[in-house]
C-alpha atoms as a PDB file:
ATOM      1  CA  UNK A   1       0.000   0.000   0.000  1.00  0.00           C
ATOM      2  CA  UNK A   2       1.233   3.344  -0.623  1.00  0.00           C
ATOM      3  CA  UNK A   3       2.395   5.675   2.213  1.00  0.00           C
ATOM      4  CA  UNK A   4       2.638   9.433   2.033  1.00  0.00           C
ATOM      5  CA  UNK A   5       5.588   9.038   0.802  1.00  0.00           C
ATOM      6  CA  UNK A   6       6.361   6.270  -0.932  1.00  0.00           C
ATOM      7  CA  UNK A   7       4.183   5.095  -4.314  1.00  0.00           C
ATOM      8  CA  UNK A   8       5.083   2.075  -4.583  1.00  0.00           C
ATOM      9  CA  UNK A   9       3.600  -1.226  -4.401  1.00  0.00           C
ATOM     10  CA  UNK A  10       4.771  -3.775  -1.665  1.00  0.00           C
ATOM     11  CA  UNK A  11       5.680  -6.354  -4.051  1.00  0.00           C
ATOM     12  CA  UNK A  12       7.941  -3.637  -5.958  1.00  0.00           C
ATOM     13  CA  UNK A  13      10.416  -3.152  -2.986  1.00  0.00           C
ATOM     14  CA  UNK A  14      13.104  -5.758  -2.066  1.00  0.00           C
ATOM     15  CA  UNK A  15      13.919  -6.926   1.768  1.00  0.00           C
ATOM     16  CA  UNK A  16      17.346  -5.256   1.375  1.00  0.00           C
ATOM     17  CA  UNK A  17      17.976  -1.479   0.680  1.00  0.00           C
ATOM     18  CA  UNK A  18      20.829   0.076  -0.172  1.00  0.00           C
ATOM     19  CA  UNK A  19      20.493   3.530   1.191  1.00  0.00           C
ATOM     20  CA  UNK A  20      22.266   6.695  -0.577  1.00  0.00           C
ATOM     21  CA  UNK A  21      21.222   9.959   0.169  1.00  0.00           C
ATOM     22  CA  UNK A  22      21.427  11.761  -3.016  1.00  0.00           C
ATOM     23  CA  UNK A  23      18.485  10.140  -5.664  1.00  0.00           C
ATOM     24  CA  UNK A  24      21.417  10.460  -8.625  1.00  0.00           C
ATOM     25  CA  UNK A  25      23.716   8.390  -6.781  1.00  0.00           C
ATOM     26  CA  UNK A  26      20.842   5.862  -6.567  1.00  0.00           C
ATOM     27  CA  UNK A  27      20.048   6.470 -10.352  1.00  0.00           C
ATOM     28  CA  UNK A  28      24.094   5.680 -11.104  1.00  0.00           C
ATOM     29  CA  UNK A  29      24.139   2.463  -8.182  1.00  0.00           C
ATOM     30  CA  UNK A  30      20.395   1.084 -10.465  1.00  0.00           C
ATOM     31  CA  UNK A  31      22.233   1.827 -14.030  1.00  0.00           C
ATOM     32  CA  UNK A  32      26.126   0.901 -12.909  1.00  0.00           C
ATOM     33  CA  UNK A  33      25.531  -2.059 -11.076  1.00  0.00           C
ATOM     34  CA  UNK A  34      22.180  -3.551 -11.312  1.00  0.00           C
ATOM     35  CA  UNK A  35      19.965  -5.619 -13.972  1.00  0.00           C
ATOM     36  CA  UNK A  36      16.639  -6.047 -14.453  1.00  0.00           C
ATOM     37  CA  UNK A  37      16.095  -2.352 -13.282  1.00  0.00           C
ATOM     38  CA  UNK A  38      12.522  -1.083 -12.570  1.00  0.00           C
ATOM     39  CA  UNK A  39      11.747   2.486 -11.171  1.00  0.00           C
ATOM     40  CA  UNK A  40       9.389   1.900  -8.052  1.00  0.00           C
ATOM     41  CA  UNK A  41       9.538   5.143  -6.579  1.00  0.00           C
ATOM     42  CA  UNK A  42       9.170   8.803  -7.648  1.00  0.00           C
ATOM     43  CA  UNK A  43       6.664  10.950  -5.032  1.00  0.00           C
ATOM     44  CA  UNK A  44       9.001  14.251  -4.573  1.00  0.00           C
ATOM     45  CA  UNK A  45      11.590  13.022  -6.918  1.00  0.00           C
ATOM     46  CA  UNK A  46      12.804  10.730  -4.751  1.00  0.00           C
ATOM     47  CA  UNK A  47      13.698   8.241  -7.429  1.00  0.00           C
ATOM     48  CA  UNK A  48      14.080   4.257  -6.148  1.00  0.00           C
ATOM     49  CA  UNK A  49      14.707   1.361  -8.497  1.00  0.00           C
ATOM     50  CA  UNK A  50      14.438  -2.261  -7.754  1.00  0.00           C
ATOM     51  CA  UNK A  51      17.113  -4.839  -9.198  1.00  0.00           C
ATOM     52  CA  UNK A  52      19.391  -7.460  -9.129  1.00  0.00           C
ATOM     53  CA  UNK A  53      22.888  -7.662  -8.451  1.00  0.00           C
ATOM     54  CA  UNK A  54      24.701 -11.139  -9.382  1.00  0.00           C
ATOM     55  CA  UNK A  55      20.867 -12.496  -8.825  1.00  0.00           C
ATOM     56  CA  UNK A  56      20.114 -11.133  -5.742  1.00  0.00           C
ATOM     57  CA  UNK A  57      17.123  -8.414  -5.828  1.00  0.00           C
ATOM     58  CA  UNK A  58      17.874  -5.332  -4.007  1.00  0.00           C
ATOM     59  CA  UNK A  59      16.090  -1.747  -4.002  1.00  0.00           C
ATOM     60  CA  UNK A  60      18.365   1.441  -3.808  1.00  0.00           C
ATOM     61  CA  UNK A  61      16.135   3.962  -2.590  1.00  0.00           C
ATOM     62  CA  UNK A  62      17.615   7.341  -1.759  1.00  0.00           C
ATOM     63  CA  UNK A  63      16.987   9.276   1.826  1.00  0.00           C
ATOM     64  CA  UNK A  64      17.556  12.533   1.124  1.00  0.00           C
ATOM     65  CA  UNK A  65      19.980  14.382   3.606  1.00  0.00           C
ATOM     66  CA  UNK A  66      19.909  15.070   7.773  1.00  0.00           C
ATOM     67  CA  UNK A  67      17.679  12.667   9.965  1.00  0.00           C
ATOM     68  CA  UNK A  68      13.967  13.660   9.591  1.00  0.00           C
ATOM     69  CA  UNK A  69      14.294  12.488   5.486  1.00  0.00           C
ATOM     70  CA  UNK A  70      15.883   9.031   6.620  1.00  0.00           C
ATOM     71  CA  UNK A  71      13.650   8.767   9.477  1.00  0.00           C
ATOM     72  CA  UNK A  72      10.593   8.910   7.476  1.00  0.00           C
ATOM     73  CA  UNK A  73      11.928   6.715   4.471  1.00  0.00           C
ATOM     74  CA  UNK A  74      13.251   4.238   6.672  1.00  0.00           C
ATOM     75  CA  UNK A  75      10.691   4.070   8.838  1.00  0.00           C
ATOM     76  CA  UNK A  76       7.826   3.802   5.835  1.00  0.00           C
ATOM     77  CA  UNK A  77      10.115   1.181   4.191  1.00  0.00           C
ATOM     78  CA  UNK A  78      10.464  -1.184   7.830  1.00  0.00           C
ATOM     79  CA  UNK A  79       7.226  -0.826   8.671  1.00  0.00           C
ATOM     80  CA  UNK A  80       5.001  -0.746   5.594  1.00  0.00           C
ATOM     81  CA  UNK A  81       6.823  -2.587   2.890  1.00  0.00           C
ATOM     82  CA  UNK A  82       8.291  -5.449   5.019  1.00  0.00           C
ATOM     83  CA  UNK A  83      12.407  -4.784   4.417  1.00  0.00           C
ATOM     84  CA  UNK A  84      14.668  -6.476   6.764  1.00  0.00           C
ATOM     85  CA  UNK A  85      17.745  -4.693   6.376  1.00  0.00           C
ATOM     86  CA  UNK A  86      18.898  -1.246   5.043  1.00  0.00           C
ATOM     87  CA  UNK A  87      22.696  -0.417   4.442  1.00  0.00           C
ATOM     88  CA  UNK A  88      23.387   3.396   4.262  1.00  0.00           C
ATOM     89  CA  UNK A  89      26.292   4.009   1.829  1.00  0.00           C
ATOM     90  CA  UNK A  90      27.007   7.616   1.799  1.00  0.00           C
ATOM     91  CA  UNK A  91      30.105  10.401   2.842  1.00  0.00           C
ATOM     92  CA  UNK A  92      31.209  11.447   5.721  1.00  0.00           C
ATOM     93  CA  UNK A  93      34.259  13.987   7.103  1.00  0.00           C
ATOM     94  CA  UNK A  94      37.036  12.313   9.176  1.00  0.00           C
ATOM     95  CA  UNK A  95      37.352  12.845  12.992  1.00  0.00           C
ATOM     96  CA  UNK A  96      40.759  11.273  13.162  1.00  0.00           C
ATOM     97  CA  UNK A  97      43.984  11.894  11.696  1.00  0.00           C
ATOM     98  CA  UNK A  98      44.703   8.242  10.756  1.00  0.00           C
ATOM     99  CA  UNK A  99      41.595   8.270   8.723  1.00  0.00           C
ATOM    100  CA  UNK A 100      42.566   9.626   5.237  1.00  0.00           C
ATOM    101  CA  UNK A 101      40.014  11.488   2.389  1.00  0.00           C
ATOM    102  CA  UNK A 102      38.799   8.212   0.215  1.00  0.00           C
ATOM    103  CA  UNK A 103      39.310   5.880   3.401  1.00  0.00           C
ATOM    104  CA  UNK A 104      35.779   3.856   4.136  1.00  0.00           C
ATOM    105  CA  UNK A 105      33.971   4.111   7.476  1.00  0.00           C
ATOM    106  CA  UNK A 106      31.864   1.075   8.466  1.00  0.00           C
ATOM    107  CA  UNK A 107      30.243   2.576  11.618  1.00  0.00           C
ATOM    108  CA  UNK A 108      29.088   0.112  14.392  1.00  0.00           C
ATOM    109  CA  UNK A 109      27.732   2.666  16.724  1.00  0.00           C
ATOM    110  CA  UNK A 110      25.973   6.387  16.163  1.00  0.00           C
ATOM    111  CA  UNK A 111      26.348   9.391  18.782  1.00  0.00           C
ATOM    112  CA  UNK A 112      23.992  12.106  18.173  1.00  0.00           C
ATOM    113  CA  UNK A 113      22.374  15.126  20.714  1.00  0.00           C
ATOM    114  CA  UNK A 114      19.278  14.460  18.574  1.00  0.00           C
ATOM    115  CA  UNK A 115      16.322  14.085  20.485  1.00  0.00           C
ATOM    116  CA  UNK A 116      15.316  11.507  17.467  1.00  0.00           C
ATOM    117  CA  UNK A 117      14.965   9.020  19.477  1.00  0.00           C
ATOM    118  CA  UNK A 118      13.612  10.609  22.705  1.00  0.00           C
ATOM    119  CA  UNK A 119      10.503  11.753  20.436  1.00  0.00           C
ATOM    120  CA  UNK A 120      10.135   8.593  18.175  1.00  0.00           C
ATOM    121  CA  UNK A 121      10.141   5.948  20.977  1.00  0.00           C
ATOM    122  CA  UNK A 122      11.048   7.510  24.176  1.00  0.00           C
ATOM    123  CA  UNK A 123      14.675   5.549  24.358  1.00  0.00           C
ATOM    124  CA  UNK A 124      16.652   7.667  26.627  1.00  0.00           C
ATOM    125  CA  UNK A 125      20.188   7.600  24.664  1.00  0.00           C
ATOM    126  CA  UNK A 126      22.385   9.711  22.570  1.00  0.00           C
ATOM    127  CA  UNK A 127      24.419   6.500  21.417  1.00  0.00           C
ATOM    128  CA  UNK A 128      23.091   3.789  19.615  1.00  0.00           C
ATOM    129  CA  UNK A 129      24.408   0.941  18.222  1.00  0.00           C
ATOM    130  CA  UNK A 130      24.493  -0.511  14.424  1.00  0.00           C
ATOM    131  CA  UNK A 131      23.057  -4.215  13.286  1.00  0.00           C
ATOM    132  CA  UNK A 132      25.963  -6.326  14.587  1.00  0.00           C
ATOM    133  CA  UNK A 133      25.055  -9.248  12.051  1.00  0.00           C
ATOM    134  CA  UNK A 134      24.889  -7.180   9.120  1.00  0.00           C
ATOM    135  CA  UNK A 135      27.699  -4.878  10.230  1.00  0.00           C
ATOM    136  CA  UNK A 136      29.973  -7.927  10.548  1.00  0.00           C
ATOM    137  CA  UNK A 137      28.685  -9.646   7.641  1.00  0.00           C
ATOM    138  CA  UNK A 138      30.101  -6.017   5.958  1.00  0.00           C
ATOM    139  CA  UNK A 139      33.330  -6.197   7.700  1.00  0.00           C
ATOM    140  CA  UNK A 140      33.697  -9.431   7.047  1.00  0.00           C
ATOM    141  CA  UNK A 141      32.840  -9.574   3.047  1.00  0.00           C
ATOM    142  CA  UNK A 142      35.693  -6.730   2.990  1.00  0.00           C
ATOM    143  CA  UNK A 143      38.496  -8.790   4.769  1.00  0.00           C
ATOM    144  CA  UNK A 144      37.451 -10.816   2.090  1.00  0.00           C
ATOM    145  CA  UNK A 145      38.026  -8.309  -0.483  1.00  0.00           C
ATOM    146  CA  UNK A 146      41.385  -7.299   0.746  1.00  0.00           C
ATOM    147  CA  UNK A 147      39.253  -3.938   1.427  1.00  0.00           C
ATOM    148  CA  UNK A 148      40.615  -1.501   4.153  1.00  0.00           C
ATOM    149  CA  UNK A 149      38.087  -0.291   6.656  1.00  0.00           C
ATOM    150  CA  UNK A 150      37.817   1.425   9.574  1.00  0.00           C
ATOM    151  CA  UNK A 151      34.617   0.176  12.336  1.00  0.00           C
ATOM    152  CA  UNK A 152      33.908   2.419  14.916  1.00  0.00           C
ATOM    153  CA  UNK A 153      31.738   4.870  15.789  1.00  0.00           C
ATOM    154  CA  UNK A 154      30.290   8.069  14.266  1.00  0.00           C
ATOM    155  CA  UNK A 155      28.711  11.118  15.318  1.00  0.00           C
ATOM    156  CA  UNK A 156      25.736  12.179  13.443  1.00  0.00           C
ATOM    157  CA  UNK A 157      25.181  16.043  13.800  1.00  0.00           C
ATOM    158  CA  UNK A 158      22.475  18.118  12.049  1.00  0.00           C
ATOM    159  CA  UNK A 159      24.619  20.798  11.476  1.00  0.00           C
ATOM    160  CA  UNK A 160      27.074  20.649   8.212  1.00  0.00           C
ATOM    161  CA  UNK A 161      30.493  20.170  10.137  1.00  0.00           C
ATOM    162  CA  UNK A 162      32.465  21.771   7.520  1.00  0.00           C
ATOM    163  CA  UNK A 163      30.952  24.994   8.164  1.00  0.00           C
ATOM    164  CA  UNK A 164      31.887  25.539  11.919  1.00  0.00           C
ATOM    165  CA  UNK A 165      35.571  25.247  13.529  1.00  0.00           C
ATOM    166  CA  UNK A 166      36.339  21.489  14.604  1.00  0.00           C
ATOM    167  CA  UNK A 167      37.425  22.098  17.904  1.00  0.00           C
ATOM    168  CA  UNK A 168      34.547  24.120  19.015  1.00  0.00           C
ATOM    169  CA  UNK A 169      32.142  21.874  17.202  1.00  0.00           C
ATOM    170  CA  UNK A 170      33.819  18.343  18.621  1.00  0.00           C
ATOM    171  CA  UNK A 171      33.389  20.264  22.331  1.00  0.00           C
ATOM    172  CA  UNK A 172      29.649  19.280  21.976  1.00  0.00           C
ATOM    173  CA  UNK A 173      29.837  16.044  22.534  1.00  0.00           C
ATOM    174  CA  UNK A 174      31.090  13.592  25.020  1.00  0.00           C
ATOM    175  CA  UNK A 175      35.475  13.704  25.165  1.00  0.00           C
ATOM    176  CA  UNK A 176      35.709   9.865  26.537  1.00  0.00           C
ATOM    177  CA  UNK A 177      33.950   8.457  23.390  1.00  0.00           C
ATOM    178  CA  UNK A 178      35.928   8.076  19.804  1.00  0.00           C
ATOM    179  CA  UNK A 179      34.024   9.068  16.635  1.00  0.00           C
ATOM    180  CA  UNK A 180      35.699   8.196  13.688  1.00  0.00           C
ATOM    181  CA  UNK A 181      33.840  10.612  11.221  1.00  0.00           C
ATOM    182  CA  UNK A 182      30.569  12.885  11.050  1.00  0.00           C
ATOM    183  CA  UNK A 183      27.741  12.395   9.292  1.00  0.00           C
ATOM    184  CA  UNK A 184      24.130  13.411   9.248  1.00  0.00           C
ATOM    185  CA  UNK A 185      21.992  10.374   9.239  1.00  0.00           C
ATOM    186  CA  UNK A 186      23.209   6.770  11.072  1.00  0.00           C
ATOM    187  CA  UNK A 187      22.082   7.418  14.260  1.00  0.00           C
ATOM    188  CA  UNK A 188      18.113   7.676  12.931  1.00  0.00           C
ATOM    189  CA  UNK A 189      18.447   4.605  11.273  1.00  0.00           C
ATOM    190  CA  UNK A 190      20.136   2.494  13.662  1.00  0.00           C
ATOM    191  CA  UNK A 191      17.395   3.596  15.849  1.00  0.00           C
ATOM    192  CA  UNK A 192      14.728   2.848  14.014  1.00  0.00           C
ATOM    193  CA  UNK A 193      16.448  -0.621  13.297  1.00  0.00           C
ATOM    194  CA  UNK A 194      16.188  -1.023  17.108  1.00  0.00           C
ATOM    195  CA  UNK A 195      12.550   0.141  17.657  1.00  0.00           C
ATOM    196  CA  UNK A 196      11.241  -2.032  14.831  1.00  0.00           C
ATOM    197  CA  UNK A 197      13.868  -4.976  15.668  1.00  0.00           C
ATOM    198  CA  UNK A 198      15.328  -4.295  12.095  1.00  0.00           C
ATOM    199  CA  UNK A 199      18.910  -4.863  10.814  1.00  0.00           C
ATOM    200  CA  UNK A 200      20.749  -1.296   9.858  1.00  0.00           C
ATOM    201  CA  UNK A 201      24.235  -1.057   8.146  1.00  0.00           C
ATOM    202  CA  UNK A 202      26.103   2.183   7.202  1.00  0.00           C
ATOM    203  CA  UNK A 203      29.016   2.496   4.993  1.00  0.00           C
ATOM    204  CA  UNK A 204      30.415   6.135   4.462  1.00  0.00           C
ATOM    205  CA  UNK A 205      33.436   7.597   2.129  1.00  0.00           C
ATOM    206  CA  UNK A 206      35.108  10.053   3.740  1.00  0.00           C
ATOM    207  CA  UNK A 207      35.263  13.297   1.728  1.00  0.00           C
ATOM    208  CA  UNK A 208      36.647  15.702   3.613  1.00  0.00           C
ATOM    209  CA  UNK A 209      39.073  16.188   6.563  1.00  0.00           C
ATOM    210  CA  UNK A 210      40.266  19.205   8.979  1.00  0.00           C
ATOM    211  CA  UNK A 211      43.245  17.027   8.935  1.00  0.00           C
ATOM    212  CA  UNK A 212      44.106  16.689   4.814  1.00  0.00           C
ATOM    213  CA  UNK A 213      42.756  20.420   2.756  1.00  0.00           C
ATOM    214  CA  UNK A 214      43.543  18.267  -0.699  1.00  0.00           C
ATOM    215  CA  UNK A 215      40.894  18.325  -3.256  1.00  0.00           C
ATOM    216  CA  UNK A 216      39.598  15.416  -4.601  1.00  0.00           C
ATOM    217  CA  UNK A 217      39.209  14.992  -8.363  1.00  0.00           C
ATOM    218  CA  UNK A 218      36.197  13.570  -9.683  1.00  0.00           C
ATOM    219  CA  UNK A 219      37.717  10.186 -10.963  1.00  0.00           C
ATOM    220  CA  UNK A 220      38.987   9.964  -7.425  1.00  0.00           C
ATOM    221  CA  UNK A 221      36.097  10.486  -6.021  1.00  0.00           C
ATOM    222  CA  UNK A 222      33.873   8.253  -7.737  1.00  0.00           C
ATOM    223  CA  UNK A 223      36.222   5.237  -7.715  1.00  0.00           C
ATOM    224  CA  UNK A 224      36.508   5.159  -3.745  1.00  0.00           C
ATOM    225  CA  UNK A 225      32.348   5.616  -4.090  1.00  0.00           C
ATOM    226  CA  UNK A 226      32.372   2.315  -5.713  1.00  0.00           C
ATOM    227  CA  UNK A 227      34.525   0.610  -3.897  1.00  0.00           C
ATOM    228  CA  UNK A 228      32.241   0.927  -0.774  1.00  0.00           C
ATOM    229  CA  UNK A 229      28.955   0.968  -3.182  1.00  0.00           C
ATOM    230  CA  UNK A 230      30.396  -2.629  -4.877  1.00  0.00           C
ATOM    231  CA  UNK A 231      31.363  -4.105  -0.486  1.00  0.00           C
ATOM    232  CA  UNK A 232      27.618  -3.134   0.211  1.00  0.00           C
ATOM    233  CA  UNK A 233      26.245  -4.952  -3.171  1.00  0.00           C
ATOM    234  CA  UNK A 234      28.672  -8.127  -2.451  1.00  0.00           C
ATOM    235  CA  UNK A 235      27.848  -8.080   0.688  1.00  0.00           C
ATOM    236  CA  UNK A 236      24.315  -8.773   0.565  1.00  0.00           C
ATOM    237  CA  UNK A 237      25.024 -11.717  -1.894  1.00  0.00           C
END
């Protein structure tokens, strides 16, 4: 049954997602690396395709940016349309100097000050924790690969980091804990993985670094994108 915000049909969605935030990167993950490729969403022109990868139907269905847009997708897509599991693959800025622009973050645990989950199901926490057997099917699957990548946790602000001074903006949040990089969206989905008893996954690229000013060129770029979009697809094989 359709939702308010997602058109599609329930047989037209898979039980895995794959989870970018920008709709063209899910347009380039459908036409890259799937077959079989059927649009199944496009309310707000939030564009979703179903697939298969190497036989295995997935749906890439994009969640916009910041957690309210993954909160609702997410939340229509567990609890409406039956999926089981939903890996975020997306970009993130590094919070340690050992983490280098291009590296891949597989984040096991999400810190926010959000009161996300406060208002969504009354939990009383700021730090939530991933899918462990999806996250270490992920980490896994890449040891596999020979693919490096860092697990740990990641704070998930709604402010655009890379817009305020890193020292004053890492002062917000708890100095015992390690966050690896910053995001805007894991910690909504890992709790709505919780609340629904769901499995949630995120991948992220990091793009950007207080620690390394180089610019990226665009073949750079999108190579380390599919490195982490192709561990997410094998993955789930």
């Amino acid at each position: 049954m359709p939702t308010a915000h997602i058109e599609s049909s329930r047989e037209d969605i898979a039980n895995i997602v794959l989870m970018p935030g920008d709709p063209l990167r899910a347009k380039y993950i459908a036409e890259k690396f799937l077959t079989d490729v059927k649009i199944v969403n496009q309310v707000r022109n939030m564009v979703a395709y179903t697939g298969f990868y190497k036989g295995k139907r997935v749906t890439v269905f994009p969640s916009g940016m910041g957690i309210p847009s993954i909160g609702i997708y997410a939340f229509e897509l567990y609890k409406f349309y039956d999926v089981d599991k939903i890996i975020r693959i997306g970009t993130c800025g590094s919070n340690k100097e050992d983490i280098k622009i291009l590296d891949i973050i597989l984040a096991d645990r999400a810190y926010s000050t959000s009161s996300f989950a406060k208002l969504l199901a009354g939990y009383d926490f700021h730090d939530v924790e991933a899918g462990k057997e999806l996250t270490n099917l992920i980490y896994n699957k890449a040891v596999d690969m020979n693919r490096s990548v860092h697990k740990g946790r990641v704070l998930t602000s709604e402010v655009f980091d890379v817009y305020v001074d890193h020292n004053e903006f890492m002062k917000n949040f708890p100095s015992d804990l390690e966050y690896y990089g910053s995001e805007m969206e894991a910690f909504a989905l890992f709790t709505l993985a919780k609340f629904l008893d769901k499995e949630a996954a995120c991948l992220l690229t990091v793009v950007d670094s207080c620690f390394d000013k180089r610019a990226l060129t665009s073949e750079e770029r999108q190579k380390s994108l599919n490195d982490m979009i192709g561990l997410a697809l094998e993955s789930i094989i």
